[in-house]
C-alpha atoms as a PDB file:
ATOM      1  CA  UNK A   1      73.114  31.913 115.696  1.00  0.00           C
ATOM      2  CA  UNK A   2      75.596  33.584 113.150  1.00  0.00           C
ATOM      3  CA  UNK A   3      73.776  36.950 113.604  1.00  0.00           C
ATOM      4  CA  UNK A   4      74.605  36.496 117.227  1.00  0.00           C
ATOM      5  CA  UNK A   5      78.291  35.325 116.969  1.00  0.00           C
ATOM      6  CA  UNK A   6      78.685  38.275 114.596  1.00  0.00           C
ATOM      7  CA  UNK A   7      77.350  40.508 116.917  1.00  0.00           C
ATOM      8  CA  UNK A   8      80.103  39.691 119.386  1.00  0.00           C
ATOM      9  CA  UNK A   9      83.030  39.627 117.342  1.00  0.00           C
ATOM     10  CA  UNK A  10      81.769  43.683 115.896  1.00  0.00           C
ATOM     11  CA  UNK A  11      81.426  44.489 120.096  1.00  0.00           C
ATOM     12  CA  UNK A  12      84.025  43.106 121.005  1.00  0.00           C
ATOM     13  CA  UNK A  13      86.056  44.641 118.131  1.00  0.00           C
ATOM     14  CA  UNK A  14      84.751  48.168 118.622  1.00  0.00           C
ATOM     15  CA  UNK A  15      85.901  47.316 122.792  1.00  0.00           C
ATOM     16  CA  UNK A  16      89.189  46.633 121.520  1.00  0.00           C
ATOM     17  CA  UNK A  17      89.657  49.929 119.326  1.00  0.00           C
ATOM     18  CA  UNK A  18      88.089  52.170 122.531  1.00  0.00           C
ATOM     19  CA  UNK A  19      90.624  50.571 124.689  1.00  0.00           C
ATOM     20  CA  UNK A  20      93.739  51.053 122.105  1.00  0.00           C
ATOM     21  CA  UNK A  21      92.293  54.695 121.620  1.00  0.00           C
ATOM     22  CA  UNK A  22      92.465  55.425 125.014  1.00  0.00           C
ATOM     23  CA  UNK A  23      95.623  53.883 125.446  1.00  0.00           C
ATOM     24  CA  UNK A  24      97.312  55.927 122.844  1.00  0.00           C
ATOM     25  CA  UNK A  25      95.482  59.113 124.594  1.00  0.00           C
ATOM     26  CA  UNK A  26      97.010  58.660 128.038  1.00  0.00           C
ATOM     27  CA  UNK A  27     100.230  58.379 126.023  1.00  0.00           C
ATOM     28  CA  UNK A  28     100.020  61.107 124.824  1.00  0.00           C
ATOM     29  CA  UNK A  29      99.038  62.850 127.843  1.00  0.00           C
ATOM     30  CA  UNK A  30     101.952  61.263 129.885  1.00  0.00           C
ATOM     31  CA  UNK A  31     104.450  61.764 127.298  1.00  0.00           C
ATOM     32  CA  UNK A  32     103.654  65.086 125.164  1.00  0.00           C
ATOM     33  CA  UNK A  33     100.831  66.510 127.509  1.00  0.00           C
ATOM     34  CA  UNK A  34      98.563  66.851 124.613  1.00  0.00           C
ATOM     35  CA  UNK A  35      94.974  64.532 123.863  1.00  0.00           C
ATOM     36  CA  UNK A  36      95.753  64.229 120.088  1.00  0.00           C
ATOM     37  CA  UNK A  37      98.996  64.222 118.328  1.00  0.00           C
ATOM     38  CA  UNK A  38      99.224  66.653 114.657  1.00  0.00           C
ATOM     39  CA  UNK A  39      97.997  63.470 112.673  1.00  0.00           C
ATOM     40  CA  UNK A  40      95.110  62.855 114.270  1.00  0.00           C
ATOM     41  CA  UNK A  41      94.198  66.019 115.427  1.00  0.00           C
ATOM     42  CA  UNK A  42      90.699  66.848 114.149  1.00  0.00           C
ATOM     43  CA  UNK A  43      90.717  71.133 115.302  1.00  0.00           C
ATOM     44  CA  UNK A  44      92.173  72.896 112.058  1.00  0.00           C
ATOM     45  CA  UNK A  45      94.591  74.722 115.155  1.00  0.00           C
ATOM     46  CA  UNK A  46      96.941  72.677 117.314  1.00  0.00           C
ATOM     47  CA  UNK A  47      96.815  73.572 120.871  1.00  0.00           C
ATOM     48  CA  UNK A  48     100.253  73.467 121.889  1.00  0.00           C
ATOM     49  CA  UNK A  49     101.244  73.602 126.107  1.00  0.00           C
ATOM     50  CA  UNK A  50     104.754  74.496 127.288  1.00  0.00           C
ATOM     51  CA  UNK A  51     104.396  74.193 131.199  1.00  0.00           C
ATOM     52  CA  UNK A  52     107.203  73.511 133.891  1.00  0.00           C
ATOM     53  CA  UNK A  53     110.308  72.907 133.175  1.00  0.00           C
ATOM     54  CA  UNK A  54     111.898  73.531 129.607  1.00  0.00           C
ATOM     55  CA  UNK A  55     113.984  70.552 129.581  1.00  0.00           C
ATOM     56  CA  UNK A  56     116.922  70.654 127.307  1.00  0.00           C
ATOM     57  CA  UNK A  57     120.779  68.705 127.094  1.00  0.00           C
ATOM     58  CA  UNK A  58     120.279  67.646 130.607  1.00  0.00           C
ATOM     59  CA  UNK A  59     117.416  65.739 132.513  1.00  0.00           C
ATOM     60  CA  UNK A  60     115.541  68.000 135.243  1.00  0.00           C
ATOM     61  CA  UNK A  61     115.128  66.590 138.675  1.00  0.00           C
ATOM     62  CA  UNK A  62     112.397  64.014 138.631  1.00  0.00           C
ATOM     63  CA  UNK A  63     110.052  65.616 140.859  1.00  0.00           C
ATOM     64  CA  UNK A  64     109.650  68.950 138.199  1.00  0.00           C
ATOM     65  CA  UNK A  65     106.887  68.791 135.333  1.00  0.00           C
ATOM     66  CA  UNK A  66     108.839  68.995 132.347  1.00  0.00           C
ATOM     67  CA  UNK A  67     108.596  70.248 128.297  1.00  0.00           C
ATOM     68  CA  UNK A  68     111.024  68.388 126.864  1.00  0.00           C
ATOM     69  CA  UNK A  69     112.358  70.162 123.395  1.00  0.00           C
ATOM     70  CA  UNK A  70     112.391  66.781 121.686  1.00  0.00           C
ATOM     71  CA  UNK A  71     108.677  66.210 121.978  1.00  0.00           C
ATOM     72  CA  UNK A  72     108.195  69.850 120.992  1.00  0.00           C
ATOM     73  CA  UNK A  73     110.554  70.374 117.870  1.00  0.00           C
ATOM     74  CA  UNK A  74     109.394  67.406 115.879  1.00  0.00           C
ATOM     75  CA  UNK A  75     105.407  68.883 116.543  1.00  0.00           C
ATOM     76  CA  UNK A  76     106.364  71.995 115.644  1.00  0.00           C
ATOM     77  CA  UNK A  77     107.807  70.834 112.323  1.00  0.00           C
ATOM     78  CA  UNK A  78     104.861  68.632 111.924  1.00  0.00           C
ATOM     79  CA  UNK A  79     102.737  71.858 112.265  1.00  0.00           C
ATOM     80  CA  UNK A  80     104.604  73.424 109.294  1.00  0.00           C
ATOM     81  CA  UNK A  81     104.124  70.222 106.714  1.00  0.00           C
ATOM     82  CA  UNK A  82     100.614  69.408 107.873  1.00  0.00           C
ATOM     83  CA  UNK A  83      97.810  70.858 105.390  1.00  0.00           C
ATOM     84  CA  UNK A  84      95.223  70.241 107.903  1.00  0.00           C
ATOM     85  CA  UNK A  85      97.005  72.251 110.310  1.00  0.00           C
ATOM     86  CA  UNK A  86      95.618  76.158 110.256  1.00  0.00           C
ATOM     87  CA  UNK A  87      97.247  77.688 113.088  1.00  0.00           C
ATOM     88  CA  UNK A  88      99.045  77.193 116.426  1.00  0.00           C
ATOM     89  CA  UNK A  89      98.136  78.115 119.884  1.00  0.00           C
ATOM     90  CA  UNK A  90     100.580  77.718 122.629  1.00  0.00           C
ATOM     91  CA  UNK A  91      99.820  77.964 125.964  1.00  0.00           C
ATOM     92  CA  UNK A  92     102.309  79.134 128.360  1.00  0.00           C
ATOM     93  CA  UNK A  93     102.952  78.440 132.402  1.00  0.00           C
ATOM     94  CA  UNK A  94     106.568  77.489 132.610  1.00  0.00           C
ATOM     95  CA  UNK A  95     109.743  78.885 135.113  1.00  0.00           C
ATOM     96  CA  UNK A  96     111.806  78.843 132.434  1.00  0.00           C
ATOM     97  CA  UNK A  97     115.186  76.827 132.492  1.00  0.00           C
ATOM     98  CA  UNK A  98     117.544  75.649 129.462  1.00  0.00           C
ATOM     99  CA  UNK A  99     117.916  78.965 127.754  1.00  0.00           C
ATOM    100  CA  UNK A 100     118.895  77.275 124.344  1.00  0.00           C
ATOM    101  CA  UNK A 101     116.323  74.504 124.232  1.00  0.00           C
ATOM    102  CA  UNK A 102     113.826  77.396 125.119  1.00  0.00           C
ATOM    103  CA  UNK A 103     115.198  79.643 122.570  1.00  0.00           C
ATOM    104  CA  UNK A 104     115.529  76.563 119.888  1.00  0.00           C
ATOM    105  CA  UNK A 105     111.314  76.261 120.618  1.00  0.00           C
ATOM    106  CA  UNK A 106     110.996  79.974 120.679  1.00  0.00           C
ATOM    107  CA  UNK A 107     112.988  80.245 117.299  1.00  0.00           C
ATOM    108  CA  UNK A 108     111.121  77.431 115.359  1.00  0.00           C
ATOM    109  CA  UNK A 109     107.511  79.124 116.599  1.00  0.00           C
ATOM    110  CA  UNK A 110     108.570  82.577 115.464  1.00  0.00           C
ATOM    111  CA  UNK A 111     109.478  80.865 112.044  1.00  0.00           C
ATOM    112  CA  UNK A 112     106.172  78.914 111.735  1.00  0.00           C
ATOM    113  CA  UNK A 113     104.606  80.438 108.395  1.00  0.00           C
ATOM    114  CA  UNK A 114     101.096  80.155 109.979  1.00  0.00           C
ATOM    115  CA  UNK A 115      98.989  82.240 112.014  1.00  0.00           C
ATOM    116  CA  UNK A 116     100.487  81.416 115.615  1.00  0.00           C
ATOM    117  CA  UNK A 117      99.272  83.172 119.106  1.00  0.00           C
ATOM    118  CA  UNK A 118     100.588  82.908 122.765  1.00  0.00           C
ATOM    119  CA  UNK A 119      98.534  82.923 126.013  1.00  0.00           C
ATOM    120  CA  UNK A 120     100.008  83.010 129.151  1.00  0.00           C
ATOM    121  CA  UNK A 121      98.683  81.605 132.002  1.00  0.00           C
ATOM    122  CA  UNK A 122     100.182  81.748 135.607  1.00  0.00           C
ATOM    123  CA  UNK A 123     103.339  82.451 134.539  1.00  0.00           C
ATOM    124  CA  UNK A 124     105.647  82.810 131.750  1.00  0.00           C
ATOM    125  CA  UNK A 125     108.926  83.731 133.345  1.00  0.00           C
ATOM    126  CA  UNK A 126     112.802  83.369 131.955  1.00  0.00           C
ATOM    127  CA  UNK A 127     113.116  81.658 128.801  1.00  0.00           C
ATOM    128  CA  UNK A 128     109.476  81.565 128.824  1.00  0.00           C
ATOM    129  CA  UNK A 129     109.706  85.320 127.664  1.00  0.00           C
ATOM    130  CA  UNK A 130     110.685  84.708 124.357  1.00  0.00           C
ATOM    131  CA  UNK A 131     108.615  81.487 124.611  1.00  0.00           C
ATOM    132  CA  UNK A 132     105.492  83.971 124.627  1.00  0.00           C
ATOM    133  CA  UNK A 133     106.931  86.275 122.635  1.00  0.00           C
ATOM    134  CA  UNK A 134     107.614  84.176 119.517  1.00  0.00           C
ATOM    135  CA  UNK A 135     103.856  84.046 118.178  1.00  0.00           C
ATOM    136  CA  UNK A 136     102.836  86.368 115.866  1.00  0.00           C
ATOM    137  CA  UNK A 137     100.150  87.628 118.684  1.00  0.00           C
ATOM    138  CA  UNK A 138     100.654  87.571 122.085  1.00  0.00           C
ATOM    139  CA  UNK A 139      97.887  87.505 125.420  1.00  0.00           C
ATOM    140  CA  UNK A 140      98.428  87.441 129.206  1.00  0.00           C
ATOM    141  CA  UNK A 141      95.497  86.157 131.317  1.00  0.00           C
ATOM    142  CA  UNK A 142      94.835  88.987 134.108  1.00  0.00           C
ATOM    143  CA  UNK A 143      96.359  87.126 136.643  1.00  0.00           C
ATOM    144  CA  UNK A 144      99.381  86.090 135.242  1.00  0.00           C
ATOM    145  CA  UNK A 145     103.006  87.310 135.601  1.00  0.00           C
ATOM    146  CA  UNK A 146     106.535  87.192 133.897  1.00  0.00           C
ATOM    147  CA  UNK A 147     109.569  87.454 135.172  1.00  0.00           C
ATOM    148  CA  UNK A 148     112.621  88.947 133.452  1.00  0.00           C
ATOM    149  CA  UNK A 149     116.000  88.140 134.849  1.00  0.00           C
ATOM    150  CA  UNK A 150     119.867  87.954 133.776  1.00  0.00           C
ATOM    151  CA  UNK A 151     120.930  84.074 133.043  1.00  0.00           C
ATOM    152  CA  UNK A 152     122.194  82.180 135.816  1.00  0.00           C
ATOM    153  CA  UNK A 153     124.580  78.907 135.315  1.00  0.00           C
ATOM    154  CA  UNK A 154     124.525  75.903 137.482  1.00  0.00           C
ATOM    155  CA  UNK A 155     127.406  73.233 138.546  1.00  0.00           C
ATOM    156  CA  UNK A 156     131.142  74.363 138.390  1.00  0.00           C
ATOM    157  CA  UNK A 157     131.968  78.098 136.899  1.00  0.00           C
ATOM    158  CA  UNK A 158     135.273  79.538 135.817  1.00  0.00           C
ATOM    159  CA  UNK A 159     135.873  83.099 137.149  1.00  0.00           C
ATOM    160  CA  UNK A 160     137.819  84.222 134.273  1.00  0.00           C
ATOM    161  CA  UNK A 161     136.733  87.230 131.815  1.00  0.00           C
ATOM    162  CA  UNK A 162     136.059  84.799 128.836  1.00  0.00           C
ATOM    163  CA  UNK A 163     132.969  83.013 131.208  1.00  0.00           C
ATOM    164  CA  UNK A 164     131.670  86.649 131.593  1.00  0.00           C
ATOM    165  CA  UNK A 165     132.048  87.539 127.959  1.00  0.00           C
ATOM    166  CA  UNK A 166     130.010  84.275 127.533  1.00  0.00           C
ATOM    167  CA  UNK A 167     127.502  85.150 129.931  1.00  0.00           C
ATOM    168  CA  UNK A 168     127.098  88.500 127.914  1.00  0.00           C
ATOM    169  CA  UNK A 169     126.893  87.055 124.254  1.00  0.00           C
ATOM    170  CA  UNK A 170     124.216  84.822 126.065  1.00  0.00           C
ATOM    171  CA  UNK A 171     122.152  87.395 127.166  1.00  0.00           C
ATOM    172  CA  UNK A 172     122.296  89.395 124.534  1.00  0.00           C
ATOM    173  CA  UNK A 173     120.873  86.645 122.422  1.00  0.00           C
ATOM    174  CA  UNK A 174     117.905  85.803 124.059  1.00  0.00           C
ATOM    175  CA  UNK A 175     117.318  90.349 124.185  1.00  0.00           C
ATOM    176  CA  UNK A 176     117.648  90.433 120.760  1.00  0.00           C
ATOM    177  CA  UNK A 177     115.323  87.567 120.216  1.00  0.00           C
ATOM    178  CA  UNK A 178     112.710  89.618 122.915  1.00  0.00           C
ATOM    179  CA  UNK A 179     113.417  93.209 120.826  1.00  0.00           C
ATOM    180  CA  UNK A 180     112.947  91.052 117.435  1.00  0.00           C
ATOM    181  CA  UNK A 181     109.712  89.654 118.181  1.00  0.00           C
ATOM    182  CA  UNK A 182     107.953  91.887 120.467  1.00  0.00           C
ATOM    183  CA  UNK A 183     107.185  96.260 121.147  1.00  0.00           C
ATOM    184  CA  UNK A 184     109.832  96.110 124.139  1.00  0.00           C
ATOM    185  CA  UNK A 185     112.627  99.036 124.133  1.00  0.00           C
ATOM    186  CA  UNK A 186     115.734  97.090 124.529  1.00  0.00           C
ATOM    187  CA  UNK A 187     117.699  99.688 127.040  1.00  0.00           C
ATOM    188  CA  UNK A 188     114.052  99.639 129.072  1.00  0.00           C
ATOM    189  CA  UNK A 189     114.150  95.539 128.915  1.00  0.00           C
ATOM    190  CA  UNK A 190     118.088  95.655 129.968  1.00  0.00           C
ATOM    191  CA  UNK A 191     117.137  97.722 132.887  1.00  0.00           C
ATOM    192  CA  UNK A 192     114.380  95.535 133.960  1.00  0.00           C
ATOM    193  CA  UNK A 193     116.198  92.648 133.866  1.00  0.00           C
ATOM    194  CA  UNK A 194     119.161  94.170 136.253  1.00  0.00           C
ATOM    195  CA  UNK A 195     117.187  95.648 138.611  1.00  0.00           C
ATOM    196  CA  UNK A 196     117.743  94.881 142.236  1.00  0.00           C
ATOM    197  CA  UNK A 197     115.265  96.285 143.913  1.00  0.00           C
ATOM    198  CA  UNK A 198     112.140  94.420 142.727  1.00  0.00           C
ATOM    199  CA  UNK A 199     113.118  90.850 143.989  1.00  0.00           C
ATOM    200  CA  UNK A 200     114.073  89.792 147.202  1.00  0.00           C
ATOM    201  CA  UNK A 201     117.674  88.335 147.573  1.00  0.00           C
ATOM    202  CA  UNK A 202     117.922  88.231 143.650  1.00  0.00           C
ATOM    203  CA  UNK A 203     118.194  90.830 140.242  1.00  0.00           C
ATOM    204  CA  UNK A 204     115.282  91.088 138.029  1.00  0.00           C
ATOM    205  CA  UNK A 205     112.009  92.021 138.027  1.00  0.00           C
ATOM    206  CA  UNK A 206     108.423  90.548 138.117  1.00  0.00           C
ATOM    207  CA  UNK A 207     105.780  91.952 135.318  1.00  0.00           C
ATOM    208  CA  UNK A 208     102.362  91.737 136.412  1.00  0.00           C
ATOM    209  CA  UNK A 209      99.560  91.678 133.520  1.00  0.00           C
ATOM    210  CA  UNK A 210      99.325  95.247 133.090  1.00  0.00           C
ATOM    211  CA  UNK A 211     102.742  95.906 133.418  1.00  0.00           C
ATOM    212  CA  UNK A 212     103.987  93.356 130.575  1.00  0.00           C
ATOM    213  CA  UNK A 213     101.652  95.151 128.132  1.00  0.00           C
ATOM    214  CA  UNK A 214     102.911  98.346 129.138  1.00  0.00           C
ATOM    215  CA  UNK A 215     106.354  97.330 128.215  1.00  0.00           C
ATOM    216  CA  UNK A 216     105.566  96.222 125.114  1.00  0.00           C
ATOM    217  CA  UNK A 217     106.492  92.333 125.377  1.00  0.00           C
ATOM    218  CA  UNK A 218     102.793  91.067 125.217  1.00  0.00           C
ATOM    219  CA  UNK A 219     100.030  92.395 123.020  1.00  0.00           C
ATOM    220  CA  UNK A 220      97.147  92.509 125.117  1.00  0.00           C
ATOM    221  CA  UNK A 221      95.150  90.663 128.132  1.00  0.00           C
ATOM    222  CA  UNK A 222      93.123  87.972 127.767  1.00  0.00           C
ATOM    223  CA  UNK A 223      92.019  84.658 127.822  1.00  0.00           C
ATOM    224  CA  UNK A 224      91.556  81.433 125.845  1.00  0.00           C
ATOM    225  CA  UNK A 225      88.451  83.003 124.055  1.00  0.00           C
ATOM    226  CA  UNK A 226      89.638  86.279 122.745  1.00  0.00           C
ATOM    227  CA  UNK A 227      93.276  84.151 121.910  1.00  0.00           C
ATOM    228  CA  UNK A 228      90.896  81.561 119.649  1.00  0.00           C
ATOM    229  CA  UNK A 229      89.208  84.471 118.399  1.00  0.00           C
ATOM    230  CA  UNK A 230      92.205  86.481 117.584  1.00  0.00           C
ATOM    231  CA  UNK A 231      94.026  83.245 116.086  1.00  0.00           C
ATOM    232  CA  UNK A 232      91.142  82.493 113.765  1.00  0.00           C
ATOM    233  CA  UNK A 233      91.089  86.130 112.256  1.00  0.00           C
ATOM    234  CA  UNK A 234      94.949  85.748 111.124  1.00  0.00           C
ATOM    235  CA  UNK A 235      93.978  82.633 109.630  1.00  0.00           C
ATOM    236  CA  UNK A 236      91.300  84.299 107.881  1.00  0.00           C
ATOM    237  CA  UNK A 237      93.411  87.044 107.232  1.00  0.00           C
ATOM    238  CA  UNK A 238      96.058  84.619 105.987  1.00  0.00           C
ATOM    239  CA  UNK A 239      93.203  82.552 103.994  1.00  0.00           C
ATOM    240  CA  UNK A 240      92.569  85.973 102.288  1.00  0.00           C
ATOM    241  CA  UNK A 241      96.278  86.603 100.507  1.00  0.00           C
ATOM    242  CA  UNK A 242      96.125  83.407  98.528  1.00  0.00           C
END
């Protein structure tokens, strides 16, 4: 009889930790869009998604998918103290949006002192340039594009010659960032991003697979296996100077 009562205490114990595991997973899901957090990851890479929205000082409108930068900053730093933590992988399909929360994430990948590689996937346009261009290796899938464009401001704007000067310190911050951390030519990067004949009603211009690689802001094409692959070589690489 103890045997049995035993029994159902250890089942019913082992129903209770399933159920507070998978609660804590669809947490996780709904609130950072990831399975596992850092701590109880059990990969020796973190898988890290930036899709949607980058949401920054201001909420976006409730009907976008979001990446808010204060879910991603404290992982990020997590990634750097964590042992167990190898390398990072982020995986990109965003429209861009607050240009310094994006650059903030962008800045804090690009100063990760482990292996770190971008893929993107769909698309990777605006802030999500730098986004990609950040890791220390860059892919595009085949089918995916970026877009390059000047910044654009929202809600009430001053039309004096100190907004513009803003505007241009602005830009010129996130090109540096884009030089900095990719092969791009700045003048051929400035160009694409004023051009006016690529977009309809709008300045910019949309980079196709082929045509990002060509410029020199993404490594290479390719998918989630040659990104793993490539990731785990500069960890072995890494591995290797110690």
């Amino acid at each position: 009889m103890n045997n049995f009562v035993n029994q159902e205490e250890e089942i019913k114990e082992d129903i209770g930790k399933e159920e507070a595991d998978s609660a804590d997973t669809k947490e996780n899901i709904k609130e950072l869009g990831i399975t596992n957090t850092v701590q109880d990851f059990k990969s020796d890479i973190l898988c890290l998604p930036i899709i949607g929205m980058i949401e920054g000082h201001s909420f976006a409108a409730p009907t976008d998918k979001t990446t808010k930068y204060e879910h991603i900053i404290p992982q990020l730093t997590a990634i750097e103290q964590n042992d167990q933590i190898k390398g990072l992988l982020t995986i990109l399909n965003t429209v861009g949006g607050d240009v310094e929360a994006g650059l903030a994430i962008a800045e804090l990948i690009a100063t990760i002192s482990k292996p770190t590689v971008s893929l993107v996937l769909g698309g990777g346009h605006s802030i999500g340039v730098p986004l990609a261009t950040a890791a220390n290796y860059s892919f595009i899938a085949e089918s995916a594009t970026m877009m390059l464009h000047p910044i654009r401001m929202s809600g009430l704007i001053i039309g004096a010659e100190p907004t513009y000067d803003y505007f241009r310190k602005m830009q010129d911050r996130i090109i540096d960032f884009i030089i900095r951390t990719s092969h791009a030519d700045r003048d051929h990067i400035v160009e694409l991003m004023n051009c006016t004949d690529n977009l309809s009603n709008d300045v910019g211009t949309v980079l196709f697979s082929h045509d990002a690689v060509k410029v020199g802001l993404i490594d290479e094409i390719g998918g989630l296996n040659v990104s793993l692959k490539k990731l785990y070589e500069l960890i072995d690489e890494e591995e290797r100077k110690k």
